[in-house]
PDB file of N, CA and C in Angstrom:
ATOM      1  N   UNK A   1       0.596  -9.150  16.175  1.00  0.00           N
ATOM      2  CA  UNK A   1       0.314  -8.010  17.006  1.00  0.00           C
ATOM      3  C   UNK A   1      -0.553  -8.506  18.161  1.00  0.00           C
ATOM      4  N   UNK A   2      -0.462  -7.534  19.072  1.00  0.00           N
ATOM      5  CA  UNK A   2      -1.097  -8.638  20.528  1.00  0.00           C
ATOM      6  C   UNK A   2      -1.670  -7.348  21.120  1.00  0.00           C
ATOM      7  N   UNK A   3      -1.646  -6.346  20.984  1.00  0.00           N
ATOM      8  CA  UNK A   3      -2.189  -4.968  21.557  1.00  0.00           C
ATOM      9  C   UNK A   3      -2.606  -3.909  20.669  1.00  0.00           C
ATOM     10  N   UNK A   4      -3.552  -3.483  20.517  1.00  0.00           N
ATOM     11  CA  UNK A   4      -3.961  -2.105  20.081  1.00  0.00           C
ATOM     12  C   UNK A   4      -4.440  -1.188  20.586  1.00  0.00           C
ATOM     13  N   UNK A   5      -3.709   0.368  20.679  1.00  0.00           N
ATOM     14  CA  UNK A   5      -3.433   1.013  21.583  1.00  0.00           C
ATOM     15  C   UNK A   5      -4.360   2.407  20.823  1.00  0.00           C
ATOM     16  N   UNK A   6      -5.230   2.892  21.183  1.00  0.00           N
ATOM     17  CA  UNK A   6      -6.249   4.739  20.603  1.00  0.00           C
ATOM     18  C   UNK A   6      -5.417   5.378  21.459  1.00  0.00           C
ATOM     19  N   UNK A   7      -4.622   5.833  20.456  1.00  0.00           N
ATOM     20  CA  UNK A   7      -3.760   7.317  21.048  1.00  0.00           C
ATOM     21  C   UNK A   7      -4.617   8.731  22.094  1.00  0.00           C
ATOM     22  N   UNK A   8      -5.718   8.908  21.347  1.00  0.00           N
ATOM     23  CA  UNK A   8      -6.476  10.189  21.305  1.00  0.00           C
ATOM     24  C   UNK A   8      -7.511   9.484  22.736  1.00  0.00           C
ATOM     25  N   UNK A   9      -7.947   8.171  22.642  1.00  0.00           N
ATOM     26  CA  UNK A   9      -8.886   8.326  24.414  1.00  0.00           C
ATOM     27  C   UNK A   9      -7.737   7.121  25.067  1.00  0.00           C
ATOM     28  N   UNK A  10      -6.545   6.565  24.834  1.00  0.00           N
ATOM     29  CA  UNK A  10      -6.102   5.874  26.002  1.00  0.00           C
ATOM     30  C   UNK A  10      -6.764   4.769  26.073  1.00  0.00           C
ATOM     31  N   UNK A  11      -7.627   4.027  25.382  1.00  0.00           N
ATOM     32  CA  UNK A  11      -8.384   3.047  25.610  1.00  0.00           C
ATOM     33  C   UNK A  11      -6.912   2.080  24.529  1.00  0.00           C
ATOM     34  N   UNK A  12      -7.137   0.388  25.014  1.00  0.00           N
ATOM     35  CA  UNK A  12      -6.331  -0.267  24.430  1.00  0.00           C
ATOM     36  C   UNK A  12      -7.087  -1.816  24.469  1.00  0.00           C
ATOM     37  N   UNK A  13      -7.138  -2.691  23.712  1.00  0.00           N
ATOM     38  CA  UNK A  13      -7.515  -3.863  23.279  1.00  0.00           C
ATOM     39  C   UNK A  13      -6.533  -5.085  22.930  1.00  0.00           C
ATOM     40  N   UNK A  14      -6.874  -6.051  23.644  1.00  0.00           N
ATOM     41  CA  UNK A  14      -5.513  -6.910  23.730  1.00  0.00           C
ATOM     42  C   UNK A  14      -5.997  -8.261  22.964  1.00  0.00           C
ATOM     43  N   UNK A  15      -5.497  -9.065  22.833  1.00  0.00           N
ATOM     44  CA  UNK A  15      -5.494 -10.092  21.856  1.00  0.00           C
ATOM     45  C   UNK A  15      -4.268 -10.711  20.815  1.00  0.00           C
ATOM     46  N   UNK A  16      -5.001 -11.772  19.707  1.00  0.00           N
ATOM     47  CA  UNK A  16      -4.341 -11.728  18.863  1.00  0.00           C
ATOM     48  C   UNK A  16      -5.128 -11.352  17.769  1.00  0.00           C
ATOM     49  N   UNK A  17      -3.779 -10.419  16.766  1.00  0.00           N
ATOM     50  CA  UNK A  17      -4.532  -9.355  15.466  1.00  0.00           C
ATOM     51  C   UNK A  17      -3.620  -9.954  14.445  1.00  0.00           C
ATOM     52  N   UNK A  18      -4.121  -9.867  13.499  1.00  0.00           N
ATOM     53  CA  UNK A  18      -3.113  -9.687  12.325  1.00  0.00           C
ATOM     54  C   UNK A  18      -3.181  -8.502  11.462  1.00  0.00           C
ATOM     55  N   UNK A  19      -2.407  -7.908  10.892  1.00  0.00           N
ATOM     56  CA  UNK A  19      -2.361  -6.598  10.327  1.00  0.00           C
ATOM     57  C   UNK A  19      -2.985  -6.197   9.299  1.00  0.00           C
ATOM     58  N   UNK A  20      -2.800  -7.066   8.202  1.00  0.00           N
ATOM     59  CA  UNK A  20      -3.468  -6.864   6.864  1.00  0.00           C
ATOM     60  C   UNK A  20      -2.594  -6.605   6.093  1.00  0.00           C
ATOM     61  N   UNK A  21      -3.104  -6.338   4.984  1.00  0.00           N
ATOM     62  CA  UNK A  21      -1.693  -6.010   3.991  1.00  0.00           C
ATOM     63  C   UNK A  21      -1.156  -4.453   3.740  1.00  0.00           C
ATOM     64  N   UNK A  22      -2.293  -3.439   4.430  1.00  0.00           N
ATOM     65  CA  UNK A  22      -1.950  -2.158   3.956  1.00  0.00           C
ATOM     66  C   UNK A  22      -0.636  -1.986   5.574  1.00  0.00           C
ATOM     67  N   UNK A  23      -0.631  -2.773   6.158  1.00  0.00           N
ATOM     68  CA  UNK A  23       0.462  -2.743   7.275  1.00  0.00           C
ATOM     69  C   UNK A  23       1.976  -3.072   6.462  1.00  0.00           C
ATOM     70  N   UNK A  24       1.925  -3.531   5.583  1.00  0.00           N
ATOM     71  CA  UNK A  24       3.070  -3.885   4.847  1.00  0.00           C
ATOM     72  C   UNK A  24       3.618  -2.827   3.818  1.00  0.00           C
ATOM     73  N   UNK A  25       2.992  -1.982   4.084  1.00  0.00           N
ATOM     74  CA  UNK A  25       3.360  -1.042   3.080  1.00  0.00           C
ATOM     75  C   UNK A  25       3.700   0.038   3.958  1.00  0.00           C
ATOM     76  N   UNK A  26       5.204   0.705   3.471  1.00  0.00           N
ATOM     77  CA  UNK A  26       5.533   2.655   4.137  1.00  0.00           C
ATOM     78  C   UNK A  26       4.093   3.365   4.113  1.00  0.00           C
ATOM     79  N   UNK A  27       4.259   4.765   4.624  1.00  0.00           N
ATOM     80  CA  UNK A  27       3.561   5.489   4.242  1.00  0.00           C
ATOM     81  C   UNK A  27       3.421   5.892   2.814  1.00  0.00           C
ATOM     82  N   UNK A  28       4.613   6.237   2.226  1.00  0.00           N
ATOM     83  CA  UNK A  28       4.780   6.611   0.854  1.00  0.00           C
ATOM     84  C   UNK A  28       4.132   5.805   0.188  1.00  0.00           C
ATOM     85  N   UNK A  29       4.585   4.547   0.601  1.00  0.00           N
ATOM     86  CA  UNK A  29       3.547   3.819  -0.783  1.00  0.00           C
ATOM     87  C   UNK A  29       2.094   3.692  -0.521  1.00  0.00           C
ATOM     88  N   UNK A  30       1.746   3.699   0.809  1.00  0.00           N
ATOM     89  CA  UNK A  30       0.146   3.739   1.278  1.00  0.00           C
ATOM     90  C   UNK A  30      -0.370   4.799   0.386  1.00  0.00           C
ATOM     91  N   UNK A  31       0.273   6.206   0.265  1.00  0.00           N
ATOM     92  CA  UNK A  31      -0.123   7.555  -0.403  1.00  0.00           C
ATOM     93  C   UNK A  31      -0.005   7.406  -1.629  1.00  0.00           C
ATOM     94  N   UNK A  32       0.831   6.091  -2.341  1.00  0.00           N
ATOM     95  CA  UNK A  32       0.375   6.063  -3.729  1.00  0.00           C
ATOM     96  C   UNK A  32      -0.225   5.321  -4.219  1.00  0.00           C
ATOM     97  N   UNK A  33      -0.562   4.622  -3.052  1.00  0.00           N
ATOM     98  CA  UNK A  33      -1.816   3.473  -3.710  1.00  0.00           C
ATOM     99  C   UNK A  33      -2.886   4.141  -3.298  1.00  0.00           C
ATOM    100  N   UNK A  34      -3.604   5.211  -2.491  1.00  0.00           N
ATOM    101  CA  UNK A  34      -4.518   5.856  -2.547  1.00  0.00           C
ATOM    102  C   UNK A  34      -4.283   6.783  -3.926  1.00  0.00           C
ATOM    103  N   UNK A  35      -3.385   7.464  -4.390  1.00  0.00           N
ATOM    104  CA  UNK A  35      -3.406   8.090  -5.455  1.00  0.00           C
ATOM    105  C   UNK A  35      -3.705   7.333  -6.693  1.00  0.00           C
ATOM    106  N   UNK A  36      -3.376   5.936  -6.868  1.00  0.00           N
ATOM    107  CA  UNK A  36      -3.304   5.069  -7.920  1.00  0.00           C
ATOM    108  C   UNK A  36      -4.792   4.656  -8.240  1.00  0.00           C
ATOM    109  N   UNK A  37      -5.538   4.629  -6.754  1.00  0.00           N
ATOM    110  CA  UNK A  37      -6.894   3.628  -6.480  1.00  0.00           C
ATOM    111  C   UNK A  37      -7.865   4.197  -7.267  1.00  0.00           C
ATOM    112  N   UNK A  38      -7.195   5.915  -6.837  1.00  0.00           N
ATOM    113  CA  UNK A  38      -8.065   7.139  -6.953  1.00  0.00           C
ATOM    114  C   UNK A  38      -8.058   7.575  -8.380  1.00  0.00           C
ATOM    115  N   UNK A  39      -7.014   7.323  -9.433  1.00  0.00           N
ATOM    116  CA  UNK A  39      -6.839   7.752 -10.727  1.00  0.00           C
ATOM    117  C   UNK A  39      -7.524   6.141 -11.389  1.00  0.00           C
ATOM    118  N   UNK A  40      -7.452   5.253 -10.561  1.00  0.00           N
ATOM    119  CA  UNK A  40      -8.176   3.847 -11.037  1.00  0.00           C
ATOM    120  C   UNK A  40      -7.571   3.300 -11.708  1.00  0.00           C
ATOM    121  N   UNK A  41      -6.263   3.511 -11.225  1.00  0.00           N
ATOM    122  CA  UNK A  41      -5.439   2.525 -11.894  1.00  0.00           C
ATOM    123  C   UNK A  41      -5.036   2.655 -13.449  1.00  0.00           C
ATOM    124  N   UNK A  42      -5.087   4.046 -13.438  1.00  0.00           N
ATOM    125  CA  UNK A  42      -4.528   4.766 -14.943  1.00  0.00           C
ATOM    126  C   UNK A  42      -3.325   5.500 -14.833  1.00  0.00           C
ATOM    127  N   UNK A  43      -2.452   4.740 -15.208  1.00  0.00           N
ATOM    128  CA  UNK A  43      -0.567   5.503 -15.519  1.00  0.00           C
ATOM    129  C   UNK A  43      -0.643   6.936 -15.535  1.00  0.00           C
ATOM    130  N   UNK A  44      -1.841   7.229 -16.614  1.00  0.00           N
ATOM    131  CA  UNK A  44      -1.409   8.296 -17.209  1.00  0.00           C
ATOM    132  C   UNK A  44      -1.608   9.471 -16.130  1.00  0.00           C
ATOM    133  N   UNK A  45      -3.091   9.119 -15.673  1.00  0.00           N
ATOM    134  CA  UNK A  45      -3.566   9.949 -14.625  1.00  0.00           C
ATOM    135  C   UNK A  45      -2.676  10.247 -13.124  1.00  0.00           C
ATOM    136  N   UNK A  46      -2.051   8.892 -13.215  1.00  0.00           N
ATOM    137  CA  UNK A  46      -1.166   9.058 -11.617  1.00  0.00           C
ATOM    138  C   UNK A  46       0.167   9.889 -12.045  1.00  0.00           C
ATOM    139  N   UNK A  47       0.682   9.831 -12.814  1.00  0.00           N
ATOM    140  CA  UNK A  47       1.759  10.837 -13.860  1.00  0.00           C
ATOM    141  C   UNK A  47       1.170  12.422 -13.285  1.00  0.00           C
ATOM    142  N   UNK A  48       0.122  12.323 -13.470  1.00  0.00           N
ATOM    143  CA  UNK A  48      -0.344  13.769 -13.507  1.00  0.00           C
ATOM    144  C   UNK A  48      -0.764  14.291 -12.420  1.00  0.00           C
ATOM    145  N   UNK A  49      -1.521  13.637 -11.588  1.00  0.00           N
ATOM    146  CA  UNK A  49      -1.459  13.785 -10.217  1.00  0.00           C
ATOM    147  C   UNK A  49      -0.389  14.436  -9.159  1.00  0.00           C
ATOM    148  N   UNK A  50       0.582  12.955  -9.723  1.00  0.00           N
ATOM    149  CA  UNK A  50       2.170  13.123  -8.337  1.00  0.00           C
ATOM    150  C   UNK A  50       3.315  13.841  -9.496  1.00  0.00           C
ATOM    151  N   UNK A  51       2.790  14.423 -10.276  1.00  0.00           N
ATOM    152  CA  UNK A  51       3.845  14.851 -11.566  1.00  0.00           C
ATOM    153  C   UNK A  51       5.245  14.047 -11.434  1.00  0.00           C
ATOM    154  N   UNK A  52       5.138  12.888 -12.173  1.00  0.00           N
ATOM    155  CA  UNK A  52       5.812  11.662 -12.211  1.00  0.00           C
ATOM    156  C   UNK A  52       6.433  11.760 -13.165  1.00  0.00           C
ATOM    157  N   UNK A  53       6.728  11.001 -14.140  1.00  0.00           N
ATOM    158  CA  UNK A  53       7.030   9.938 -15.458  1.00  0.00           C
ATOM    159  C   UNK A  53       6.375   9.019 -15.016  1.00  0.00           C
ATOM    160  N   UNK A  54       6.737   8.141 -16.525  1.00  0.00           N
ATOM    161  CA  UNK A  54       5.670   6.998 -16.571  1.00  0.00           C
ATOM    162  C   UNK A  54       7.045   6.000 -15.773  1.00  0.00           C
ATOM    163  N   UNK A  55       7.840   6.154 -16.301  1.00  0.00           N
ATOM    164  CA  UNK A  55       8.821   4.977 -15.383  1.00  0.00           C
ATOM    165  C   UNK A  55       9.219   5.127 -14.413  1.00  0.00           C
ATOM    166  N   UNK A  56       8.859   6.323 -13.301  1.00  0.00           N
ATOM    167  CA  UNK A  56       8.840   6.458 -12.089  1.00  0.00           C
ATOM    168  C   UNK A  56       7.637   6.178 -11.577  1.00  0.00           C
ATOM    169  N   UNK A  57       6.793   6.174 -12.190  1.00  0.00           N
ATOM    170  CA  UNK A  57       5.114   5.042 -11.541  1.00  0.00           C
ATOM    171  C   UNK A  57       5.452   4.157 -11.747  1.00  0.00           C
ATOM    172  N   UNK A  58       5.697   3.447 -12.825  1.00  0.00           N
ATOM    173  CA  UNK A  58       5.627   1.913 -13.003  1.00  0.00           C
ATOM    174  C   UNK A  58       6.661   1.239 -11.331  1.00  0.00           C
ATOM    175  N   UNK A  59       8.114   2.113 -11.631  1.00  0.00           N
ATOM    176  CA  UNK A  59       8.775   1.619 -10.257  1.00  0.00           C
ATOM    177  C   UNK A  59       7.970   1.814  -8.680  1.00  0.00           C
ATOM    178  N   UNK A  60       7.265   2.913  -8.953  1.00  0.00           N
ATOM    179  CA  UNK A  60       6.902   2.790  -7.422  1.00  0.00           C
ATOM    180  C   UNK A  60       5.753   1.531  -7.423  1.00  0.00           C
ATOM    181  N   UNK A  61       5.004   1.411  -8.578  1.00  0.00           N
ATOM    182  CA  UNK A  61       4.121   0.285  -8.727  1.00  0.00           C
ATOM    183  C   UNK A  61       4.709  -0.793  -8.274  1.00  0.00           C
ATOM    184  N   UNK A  62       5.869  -1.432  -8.924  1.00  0.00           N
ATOM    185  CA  UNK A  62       6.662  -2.305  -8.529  1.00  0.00           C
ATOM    186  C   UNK A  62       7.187  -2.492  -7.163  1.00  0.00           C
ATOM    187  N   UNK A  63       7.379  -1.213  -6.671  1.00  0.00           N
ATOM    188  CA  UNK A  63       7.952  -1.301  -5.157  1.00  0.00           C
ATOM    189  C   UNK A  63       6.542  -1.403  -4.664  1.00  0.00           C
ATOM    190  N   UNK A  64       5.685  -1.281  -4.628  1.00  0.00           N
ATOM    191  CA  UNK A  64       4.429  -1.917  -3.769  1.00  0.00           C
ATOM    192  C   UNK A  64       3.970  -3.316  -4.082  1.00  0.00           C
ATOM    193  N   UNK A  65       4.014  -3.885  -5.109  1.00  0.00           N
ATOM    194  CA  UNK A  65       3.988  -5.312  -5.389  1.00  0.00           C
ATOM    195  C   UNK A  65       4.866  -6.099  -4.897  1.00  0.00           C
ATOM    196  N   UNK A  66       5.924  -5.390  -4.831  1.00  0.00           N
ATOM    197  CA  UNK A  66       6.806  -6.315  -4.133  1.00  0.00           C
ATOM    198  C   UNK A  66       7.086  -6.470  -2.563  1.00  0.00           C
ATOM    199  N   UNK A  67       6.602  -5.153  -1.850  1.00  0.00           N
ATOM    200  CA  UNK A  67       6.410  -4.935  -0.840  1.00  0.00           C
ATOM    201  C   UNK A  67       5.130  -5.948  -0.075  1.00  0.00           C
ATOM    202  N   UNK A  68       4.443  -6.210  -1.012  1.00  0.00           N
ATOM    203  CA  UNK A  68       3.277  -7.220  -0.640  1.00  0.00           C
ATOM    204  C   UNK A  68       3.268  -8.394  -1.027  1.00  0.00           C
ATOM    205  N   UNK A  69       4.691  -8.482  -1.306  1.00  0.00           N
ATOM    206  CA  UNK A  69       4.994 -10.297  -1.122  1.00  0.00           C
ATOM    207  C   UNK A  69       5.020 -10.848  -2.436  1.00  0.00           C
ATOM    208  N   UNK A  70       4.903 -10.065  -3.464  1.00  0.00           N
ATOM    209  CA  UNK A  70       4.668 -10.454  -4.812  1.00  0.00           C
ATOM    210  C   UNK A  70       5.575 -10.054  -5.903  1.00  0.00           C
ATOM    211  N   UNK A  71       5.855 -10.756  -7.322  1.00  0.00           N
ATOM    212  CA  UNK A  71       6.638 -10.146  -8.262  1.00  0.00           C
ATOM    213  C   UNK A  71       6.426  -9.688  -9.128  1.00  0.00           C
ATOM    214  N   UNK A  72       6.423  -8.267  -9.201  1.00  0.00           N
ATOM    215  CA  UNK A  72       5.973  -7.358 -10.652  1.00  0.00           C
ATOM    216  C   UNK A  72       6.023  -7.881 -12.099  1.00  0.00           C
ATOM    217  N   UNK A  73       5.044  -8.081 -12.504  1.00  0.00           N
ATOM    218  CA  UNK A  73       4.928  -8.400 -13.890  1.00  0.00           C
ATOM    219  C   UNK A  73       4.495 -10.506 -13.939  1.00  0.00           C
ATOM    220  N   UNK A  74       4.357 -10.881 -12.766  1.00  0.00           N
ATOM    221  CA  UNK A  74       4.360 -12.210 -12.151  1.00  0.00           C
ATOM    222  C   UNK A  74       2.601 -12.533 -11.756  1.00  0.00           C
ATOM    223  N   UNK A  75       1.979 -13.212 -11.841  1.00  0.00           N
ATOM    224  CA  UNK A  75       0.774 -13.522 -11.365  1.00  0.00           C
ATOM    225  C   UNK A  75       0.417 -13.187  -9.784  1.00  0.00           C
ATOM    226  N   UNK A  76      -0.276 -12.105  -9.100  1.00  0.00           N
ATOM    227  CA  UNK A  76      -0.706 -12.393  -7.554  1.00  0.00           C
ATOM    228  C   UNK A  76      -0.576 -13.821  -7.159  1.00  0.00           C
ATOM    229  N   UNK A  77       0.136 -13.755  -5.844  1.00  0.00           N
ATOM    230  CA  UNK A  77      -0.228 -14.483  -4.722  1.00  0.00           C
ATOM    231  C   UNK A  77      -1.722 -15.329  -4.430  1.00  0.00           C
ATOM    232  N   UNK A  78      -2.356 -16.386  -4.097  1.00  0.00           N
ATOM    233  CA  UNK A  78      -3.229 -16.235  -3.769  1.00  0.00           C
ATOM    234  C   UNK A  78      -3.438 -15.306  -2.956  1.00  0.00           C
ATOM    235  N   UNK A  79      -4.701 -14.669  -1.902  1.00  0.00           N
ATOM    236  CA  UNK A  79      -4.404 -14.283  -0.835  1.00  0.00           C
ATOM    237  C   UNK A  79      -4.995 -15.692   0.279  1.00  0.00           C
ATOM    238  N   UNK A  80      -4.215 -14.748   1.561  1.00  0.00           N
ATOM    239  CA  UNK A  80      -4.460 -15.423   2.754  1.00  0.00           C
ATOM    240  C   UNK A  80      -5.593 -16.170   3.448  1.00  0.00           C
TER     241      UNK A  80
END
C-alpha cells in the first residue's frame, strides 16, 4: 500500500505501509473474530452469540485460519 486516504477530513498520507493481518480478512470474518475474541475463544459461547452450530463455527474458524495464510488444525505460521 503506498497511500492512505481519511475519508471524513480529506487528509491523505503517502508512503510505504503494510497492512497487517486483519487486512486479510472479509468483513464477515473480521465480525467473527471480534465475536470469537469477545466469547474468548469458547465454541460454545460463539454458537450462542451468532446462533450457529458447532460445525458452522469450527468452518468459519477454519475459513479465517486459512485466510491468514495458515492450515486449520496445523501449527501457526511464525509471524512476520
Amino acid at each position: 500500500m503506498e497511500r492512505v486516504r481519511c475519508d471524513g477530513c480529506a487528509s491523505a498520507v503517502e508512503g510505504r505501509f503494510t497492512t497487517g493481518w486483519v487486512q486479510q480478512l472479509s468483513p464477515e470474518q473480521l465480525a467473527f473474530v471480534r465475536v470469537f475474541i469477545g466469547c474468548r475463544g469458547k465454541i460454545k459461547d460463539v454458537e450462542q452469540a451468532l446462533g450457529l452450530s458447532y460445525p458452522t463455527v469450527v468452518a468459519r474458524l477454519d475459513d479465517v485460519v486459512e485466510a491468514l495464510g495458515n492450515t486449520p488444525g496445523a501449527p501457526p505460521a511464525a509471524p512476520p
